[in-house]
PDB file of N, CA and C in Angstrom:
ATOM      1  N   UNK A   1     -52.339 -86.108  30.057  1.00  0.00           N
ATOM      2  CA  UNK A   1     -51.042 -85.489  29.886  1.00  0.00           C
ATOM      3  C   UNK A   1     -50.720 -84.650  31.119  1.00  0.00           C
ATOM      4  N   UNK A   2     -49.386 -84.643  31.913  1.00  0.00           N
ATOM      5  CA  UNK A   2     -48.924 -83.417  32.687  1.00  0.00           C
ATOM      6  C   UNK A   2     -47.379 -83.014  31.948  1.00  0.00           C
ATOM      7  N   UNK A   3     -47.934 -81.849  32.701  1.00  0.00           N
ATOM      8  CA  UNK A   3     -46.857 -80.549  32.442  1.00  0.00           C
ATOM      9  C   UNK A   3     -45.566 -80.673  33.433  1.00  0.00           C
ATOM     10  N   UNK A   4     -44.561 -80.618  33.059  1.00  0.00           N
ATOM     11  CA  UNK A   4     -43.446 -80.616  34.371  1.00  0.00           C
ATOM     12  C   UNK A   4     -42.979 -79.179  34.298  1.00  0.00           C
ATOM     13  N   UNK A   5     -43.171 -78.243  35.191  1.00  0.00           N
ATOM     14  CA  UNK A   5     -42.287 -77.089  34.992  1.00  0.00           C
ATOM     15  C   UNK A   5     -41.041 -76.696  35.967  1.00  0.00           C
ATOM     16  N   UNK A   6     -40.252 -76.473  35.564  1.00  0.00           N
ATOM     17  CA  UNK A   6     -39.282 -76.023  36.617  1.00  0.00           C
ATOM     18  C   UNK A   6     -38.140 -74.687  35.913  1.00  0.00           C
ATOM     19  N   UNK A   7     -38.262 -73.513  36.907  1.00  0.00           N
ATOM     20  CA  UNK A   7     -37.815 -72.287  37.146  1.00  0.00           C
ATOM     21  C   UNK A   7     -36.167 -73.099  37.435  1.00  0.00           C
ATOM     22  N   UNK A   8     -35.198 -72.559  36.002  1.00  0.00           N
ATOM     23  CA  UNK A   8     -33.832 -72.590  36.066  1.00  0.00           C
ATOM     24  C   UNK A   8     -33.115 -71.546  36.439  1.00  0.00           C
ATOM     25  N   UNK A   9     -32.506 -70.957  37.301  1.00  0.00           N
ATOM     26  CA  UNK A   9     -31.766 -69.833  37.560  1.00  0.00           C
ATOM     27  C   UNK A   9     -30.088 -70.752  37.042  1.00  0.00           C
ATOM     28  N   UNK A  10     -29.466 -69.814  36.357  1.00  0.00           N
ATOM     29  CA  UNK A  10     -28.150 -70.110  36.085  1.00  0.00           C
ATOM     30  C   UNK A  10     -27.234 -69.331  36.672  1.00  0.00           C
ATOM     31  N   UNK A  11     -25.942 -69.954  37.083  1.00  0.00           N
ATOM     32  CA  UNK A  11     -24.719 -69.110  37.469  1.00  0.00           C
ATOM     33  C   UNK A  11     -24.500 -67.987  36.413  1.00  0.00           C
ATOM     34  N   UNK A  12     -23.957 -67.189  37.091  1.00  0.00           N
ATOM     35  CA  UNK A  12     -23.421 -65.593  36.737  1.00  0.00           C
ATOM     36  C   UNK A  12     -22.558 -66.284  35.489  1.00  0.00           C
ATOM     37  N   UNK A  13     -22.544 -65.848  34.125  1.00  0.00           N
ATOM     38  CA  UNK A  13     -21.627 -66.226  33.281  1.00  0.00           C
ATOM     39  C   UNK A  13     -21.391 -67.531  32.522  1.00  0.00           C
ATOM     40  N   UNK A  14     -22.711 -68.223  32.763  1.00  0.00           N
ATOM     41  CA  UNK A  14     -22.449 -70.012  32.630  1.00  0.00           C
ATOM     42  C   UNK A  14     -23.962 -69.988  31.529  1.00  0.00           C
ATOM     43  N   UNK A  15     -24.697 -68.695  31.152  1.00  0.00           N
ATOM     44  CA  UNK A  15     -25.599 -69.311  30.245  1.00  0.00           C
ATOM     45  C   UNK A  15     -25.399 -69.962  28.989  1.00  0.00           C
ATOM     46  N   UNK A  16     -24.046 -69.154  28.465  1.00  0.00           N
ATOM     47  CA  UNK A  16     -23.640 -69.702  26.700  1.00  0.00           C
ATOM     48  C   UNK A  16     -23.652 -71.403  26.932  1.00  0.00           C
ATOM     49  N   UNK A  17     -22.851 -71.852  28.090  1.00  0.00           N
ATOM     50  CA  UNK A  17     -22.507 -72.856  28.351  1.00  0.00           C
ATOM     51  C   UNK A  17     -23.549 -73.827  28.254  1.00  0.00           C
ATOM     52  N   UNK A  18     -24.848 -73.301  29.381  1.00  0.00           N
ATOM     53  CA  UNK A  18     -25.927 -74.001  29.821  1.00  0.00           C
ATOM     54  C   UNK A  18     -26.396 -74.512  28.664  1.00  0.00           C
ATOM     55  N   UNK A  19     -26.632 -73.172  28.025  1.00  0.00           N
ATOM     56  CA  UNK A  19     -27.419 -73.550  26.495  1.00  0.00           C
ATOM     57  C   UNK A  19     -26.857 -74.760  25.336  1.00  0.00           C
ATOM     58  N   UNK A  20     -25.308 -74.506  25.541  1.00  0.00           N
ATOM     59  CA  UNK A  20     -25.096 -75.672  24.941  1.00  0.00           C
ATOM     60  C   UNK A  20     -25.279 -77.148  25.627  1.00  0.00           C
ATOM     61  N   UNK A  21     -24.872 -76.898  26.677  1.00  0.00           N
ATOM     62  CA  UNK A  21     -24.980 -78.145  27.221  1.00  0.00           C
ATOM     63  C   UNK A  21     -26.591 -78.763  27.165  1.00  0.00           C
ATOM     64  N   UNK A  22     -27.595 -77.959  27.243  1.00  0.00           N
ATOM     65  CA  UNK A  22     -28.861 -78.132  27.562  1.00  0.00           C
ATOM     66  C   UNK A  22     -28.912 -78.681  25.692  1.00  0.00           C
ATOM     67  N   UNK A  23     -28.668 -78.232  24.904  1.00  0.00           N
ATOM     68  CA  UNK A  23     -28.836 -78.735  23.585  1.00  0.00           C
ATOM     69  C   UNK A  23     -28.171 -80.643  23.332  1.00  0.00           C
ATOM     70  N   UNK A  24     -27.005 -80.744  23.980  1.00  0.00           N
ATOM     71  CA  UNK A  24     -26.150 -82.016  24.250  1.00  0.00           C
ATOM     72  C   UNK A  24     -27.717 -82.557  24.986  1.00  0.00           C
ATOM     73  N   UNK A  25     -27.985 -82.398  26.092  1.00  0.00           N
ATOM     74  CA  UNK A  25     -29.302 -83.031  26.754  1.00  0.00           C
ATOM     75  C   UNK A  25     -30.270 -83.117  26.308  1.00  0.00           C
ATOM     76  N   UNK A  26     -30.611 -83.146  25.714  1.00  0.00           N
ATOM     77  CA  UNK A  26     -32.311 -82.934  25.309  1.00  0.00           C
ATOM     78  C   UNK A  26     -32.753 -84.124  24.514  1.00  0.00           C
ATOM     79  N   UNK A  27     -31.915 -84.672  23.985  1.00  0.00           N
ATOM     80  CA  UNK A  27     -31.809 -85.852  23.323  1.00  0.00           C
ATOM     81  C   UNK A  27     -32.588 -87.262  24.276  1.00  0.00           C
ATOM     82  N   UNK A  28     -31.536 -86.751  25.851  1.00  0.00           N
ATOM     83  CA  UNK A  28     -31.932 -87.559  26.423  1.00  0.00           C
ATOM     84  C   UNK A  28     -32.975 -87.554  27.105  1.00  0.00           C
ATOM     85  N   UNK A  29     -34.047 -86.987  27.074  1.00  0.00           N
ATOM     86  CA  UNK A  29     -34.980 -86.822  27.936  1.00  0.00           C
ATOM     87  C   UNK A  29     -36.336 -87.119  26.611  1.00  0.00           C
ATOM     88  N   UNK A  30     -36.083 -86.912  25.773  1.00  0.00           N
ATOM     89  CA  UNK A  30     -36.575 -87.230  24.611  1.00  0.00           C
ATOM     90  C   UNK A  30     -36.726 -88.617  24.161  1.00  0.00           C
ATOM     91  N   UNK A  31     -35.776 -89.253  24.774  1.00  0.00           N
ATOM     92  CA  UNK A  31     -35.632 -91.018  24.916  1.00  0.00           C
ATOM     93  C   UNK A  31     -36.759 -91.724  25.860  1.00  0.00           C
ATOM     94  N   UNK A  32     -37.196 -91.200  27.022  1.00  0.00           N
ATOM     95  CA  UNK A  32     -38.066 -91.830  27.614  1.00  0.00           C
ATOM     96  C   UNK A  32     -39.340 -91.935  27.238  1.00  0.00           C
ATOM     97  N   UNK A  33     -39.843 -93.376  27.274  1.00  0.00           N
ATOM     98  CA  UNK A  33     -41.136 -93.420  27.497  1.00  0.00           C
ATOM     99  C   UNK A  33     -42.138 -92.655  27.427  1.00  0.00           C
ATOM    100  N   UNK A  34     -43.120 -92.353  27.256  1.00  0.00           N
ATOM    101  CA  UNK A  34     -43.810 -91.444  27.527  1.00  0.00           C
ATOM    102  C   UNK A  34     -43.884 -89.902  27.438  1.00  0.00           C
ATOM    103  N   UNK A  35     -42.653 -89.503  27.063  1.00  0.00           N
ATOM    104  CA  UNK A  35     -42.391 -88.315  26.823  1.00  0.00           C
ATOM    105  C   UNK A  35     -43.422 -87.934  25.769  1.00  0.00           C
ATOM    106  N   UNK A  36     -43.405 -86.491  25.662  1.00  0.00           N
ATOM    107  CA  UNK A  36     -44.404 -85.878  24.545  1.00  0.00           C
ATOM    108  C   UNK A  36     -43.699 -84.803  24.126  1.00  0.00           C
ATOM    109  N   UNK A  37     -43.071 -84.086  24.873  1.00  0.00           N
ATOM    110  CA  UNK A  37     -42.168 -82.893  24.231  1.00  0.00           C
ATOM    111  C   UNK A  37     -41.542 -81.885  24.954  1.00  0.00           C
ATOM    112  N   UNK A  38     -40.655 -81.152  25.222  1.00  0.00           N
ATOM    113  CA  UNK A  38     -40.324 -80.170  25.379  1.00  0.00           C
ATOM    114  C   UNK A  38     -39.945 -79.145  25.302  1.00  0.00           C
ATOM    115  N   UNK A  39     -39.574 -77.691  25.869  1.00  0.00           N
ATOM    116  CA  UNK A  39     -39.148 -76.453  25.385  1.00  0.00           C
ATOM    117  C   UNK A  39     -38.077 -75.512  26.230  1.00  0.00           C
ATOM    118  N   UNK A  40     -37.099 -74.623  26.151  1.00  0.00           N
ATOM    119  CA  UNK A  40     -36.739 -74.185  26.747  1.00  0.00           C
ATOM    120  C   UNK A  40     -37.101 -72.655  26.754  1.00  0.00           C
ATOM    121  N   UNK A  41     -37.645 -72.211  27.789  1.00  0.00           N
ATOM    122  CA  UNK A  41     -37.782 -70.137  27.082  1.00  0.00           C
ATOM    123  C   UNK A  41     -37.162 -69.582  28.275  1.00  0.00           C
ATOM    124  N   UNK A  42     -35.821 -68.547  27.629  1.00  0.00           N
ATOM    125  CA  UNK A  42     -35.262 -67.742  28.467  1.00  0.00           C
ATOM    126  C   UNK A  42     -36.234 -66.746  28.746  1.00  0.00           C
ATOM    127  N   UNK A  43     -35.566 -66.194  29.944  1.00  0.00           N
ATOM    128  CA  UNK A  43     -36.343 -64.876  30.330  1.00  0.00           C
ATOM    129  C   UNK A  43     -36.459 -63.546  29.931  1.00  0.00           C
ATOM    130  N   UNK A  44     -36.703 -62.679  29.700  1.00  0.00           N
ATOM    131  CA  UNK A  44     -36.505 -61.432  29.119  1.00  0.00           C
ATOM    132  C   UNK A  44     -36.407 -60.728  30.186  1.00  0.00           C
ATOM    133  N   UNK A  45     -36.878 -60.606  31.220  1.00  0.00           N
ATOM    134  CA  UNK A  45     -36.237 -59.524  32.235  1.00  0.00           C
ATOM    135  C   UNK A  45     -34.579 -59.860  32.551  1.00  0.00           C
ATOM    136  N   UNK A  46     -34.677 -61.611  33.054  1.00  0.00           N
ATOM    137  CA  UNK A  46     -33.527 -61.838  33.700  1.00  0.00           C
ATOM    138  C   UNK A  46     -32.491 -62.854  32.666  1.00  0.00           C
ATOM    139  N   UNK A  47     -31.403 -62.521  32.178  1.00  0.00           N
ATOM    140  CA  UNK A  47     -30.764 -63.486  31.040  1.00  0.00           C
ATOM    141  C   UNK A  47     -30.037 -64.832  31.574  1.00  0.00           C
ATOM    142  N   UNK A  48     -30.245 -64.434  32.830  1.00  0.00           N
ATOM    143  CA  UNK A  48     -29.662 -65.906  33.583  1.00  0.00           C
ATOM    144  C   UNK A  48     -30.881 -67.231  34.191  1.00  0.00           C
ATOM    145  N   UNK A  49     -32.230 -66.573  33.937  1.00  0.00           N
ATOM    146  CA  UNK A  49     -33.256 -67.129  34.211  1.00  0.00           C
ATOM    147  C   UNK A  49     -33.951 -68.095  32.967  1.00  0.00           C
ATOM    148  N   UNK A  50     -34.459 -69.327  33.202  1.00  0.00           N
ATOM    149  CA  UNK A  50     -34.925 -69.992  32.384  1.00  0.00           C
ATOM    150  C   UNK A  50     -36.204 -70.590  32.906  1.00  0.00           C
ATOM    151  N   UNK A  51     -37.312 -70.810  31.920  1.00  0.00           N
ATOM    152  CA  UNK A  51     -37.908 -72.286  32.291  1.00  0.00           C
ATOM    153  C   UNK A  51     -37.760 -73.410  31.020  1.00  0.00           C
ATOM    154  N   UNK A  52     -38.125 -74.701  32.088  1.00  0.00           N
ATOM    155  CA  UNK A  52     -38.168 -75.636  31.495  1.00  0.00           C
ATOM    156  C   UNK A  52     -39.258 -76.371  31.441  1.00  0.00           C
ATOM    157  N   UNK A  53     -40.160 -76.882  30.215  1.00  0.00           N
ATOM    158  CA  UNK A  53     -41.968 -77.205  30.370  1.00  0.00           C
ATOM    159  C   UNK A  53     -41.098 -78.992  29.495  1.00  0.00           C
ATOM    160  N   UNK A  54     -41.577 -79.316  30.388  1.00  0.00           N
ATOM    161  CA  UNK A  54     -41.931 -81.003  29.265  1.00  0.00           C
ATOM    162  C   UNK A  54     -43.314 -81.721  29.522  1.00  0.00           C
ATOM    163  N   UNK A  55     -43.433 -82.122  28.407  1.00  0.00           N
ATOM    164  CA  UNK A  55     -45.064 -82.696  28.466  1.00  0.00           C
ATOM    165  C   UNK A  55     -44.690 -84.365  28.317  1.00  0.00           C
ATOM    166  N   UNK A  56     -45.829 -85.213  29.256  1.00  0.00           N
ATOM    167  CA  UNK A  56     -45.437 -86.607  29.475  1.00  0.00           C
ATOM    168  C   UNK A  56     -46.315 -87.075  29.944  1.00  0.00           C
ATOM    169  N   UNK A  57     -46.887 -88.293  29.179  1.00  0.00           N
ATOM    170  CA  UNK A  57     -48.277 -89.220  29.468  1.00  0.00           C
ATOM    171  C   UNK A  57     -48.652 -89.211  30.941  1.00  0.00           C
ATOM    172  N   UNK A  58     -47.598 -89.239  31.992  1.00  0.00           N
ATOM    173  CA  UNK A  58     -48.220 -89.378  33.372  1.00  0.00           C
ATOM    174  C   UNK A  58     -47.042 -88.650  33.959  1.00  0.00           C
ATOM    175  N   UNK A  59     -47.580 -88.787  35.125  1.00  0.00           N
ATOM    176  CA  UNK A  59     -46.672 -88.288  36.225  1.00  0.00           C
ATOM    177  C   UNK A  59     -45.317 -89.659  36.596  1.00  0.00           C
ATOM    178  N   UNK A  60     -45.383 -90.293  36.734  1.00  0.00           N
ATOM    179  CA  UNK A  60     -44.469 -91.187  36.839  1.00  0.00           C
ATOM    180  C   UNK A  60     -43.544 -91.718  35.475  1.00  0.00           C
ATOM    181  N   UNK A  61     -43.732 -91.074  34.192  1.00  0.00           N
ATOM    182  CA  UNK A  61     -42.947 -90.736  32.940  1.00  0.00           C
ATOM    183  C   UNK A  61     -41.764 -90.043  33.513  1.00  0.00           C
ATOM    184  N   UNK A  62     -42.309 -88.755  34.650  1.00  0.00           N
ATOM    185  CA  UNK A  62     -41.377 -87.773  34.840  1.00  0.00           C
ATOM    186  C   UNK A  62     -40.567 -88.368  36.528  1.00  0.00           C
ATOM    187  N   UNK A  63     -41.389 -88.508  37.145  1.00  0.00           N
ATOM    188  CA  UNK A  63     -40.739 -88.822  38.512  1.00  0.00           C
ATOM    189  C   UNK A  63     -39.807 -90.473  38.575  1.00  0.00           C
ATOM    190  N   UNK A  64     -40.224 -91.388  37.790  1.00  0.00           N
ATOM    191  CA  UNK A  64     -39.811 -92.820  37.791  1.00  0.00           C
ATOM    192  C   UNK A  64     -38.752 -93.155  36.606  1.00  0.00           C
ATOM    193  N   UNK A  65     -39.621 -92.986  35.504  1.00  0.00           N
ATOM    194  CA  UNK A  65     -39.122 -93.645  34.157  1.00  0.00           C
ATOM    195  C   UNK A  65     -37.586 -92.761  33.724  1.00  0.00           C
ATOM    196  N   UNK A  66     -37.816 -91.151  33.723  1.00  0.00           N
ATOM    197  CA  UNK A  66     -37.147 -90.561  33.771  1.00  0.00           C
ATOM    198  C   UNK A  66     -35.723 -90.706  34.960  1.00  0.00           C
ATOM    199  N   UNK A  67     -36.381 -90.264  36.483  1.00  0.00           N
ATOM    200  CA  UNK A  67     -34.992 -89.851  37.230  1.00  0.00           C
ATOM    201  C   UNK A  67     -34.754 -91.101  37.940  1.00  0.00           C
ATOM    202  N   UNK A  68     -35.085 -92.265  37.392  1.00  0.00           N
ATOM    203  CA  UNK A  68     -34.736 -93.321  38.108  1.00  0.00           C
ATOM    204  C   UNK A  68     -33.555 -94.150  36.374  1.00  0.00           C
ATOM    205  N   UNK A  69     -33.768 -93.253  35.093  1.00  0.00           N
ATOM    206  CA  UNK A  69     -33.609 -93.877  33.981  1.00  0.00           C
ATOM    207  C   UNK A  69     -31.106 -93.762  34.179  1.00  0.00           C
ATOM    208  N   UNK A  70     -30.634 -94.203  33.318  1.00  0.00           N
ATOM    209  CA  UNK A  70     -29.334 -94.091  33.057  1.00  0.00           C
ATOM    210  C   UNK A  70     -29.523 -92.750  32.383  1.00  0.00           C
ATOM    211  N   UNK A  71     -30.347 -91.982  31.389  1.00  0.00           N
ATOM    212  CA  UNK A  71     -30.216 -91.169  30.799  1.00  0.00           C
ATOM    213  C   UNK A  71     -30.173 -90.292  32.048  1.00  0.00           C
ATOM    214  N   UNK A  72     -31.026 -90.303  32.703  1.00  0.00           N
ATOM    215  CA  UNK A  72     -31.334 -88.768  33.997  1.00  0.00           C
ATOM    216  C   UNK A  72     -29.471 -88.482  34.910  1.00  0.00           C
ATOM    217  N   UNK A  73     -28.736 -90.012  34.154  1.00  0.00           N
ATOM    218  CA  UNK A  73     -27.449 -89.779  35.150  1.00  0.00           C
ATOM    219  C   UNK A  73     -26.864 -88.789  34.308  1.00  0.00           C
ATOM    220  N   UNK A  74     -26.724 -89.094  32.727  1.00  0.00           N
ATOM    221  CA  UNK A  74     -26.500 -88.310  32.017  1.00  0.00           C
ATOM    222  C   UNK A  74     -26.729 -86.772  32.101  1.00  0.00           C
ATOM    223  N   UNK A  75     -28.184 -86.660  31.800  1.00  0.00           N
ATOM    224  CA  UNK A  75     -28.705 -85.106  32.330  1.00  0.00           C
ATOM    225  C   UNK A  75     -28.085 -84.427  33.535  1.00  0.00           C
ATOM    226  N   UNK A  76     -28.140 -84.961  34.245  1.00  0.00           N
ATOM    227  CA  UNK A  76     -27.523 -84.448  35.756  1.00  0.00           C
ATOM    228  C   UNK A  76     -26.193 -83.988  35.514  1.00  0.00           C
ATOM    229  N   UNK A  77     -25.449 -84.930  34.827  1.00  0.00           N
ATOM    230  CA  UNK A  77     -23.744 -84.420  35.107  1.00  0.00           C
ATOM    231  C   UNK A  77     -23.559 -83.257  34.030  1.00  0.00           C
ATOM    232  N   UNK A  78     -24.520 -83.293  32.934  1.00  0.00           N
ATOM    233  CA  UNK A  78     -24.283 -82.117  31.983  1.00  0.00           C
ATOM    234  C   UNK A  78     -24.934 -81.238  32.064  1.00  0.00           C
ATOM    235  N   UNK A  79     -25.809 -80.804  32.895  1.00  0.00           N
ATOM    236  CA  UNK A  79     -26.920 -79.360  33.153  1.00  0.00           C
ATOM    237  C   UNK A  79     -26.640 -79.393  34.829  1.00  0.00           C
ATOM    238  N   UNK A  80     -26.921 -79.785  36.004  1.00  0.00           N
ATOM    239  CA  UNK A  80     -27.011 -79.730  37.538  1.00  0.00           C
ATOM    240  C   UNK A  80     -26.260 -78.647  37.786  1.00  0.00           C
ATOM    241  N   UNK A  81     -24.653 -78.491  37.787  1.00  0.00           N
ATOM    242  CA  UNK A  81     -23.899 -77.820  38.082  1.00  0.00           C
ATOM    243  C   UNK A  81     -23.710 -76.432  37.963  1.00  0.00           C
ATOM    244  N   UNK A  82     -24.782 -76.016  36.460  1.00  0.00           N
ATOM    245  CA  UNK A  82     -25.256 -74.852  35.856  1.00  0.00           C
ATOM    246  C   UNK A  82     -26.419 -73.774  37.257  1.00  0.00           C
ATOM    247  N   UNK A  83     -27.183 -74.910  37.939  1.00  0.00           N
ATOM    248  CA  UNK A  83     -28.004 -74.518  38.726  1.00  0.00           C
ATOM    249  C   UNK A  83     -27.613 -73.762  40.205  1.00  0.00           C
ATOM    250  N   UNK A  84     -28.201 -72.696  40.402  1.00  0.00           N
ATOM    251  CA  UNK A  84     -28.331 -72.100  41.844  1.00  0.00           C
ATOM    252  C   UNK A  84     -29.027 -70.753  42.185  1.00  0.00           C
ATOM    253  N   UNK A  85     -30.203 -71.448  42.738  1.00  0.00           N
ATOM    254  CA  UNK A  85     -29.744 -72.641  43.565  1.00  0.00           C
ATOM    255  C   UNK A  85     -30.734 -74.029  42.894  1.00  0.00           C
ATOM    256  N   UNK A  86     -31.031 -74.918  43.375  1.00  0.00           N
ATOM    257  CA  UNK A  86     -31.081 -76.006  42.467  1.00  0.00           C
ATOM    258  C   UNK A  86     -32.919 -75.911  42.286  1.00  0.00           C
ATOM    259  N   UNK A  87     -33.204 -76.123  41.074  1.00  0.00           N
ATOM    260  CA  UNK A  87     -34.857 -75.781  41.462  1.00  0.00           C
ATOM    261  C   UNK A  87     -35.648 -76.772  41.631  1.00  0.00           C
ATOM    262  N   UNK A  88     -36.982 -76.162  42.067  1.00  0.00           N
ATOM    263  CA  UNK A  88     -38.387 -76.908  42.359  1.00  0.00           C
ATOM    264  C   UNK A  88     -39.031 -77.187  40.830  1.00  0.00           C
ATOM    265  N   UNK A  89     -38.971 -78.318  41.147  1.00  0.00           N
ATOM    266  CA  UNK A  89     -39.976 -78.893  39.809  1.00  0.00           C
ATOM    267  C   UNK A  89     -41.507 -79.127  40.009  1.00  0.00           C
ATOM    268  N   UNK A  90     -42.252 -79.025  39.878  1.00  0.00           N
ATOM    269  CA  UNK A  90     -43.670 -79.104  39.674  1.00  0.00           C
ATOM    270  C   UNK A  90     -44.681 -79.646  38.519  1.00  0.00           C
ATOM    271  N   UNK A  91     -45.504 -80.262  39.064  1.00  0.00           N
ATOM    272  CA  UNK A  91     -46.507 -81.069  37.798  1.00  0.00           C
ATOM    273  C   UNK A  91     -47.582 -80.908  37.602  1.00  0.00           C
ATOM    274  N   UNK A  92     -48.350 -80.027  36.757  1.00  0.00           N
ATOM    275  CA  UNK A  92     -49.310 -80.039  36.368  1.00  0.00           C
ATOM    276  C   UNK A  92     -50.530 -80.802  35.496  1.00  0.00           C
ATOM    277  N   UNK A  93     -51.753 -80.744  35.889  1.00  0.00           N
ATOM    278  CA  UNK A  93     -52.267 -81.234  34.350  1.00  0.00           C
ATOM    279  C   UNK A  93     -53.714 -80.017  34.118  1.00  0.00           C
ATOM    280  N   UNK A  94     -53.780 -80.211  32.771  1.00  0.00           N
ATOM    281  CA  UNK A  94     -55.430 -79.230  32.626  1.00  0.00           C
ATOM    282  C   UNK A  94     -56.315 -79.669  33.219  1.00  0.00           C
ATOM    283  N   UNK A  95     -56.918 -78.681  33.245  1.00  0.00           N
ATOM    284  CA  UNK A  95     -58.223 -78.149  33.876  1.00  0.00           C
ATOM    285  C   UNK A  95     -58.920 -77.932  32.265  1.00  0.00           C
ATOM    286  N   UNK A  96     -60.571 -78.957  32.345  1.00  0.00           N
ATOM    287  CA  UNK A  96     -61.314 -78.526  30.650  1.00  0.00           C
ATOM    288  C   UNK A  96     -61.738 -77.643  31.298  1.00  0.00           C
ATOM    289  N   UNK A  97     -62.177 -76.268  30.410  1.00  0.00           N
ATOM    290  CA  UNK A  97     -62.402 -74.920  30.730  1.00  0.00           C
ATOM    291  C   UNK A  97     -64.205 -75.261  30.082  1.00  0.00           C
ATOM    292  N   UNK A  98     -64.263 -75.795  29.514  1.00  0.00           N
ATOM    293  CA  UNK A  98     -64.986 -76.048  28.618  1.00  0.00           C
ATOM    294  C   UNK A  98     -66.453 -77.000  28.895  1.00  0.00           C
TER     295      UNK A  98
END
């Protein structure tokens, strides 16, 4: 399994919006392949700050299947515009501690 995380900063005044719109989306990212799940958690210091964690069998769930998919055109035109400046996404996977 990896982790995709990416740090959302939203425009001044556009979170009510984001949030809805991000609710309209989620559907679609939920459609791909490989997906496993996701979450959204605002920030508590900053109310315009978000992250976004989705979990997905591989790395190419998130980089291929996903932003190469018709849905990711979708995502884009209904969340992108919300962003600035536009963020870094990143992929993790565990480490057994154990």
């Amino acid at each position: 399994m990896i982790l995709e995380a990416a740090m959302l900063h939203i425009r001044e005044g556009m979170t009510e919006a984001f949030e809805d719109s991000f609710r309209q989306a989620s559907p679609l990212i939920s459609s791909i392949d490989g997906y496993l799940g996701h979450e959204l958690q605002k920030c508590l210091e900053d109310d315009h700050k978000y992250l976004l964690l989705v979990r997905g069998r591989s790395l190419e769930d998130h980089t291929i299947r996903f932003r190469e998919s018709p849905q990711y055109l979708e995502w884009k035109a209904l969340l992108h515009h919300y962003y600035c400046p536009f963020p870094a996404v990143e992929h993790f996977t565990r480490i057994d501690l154990e």
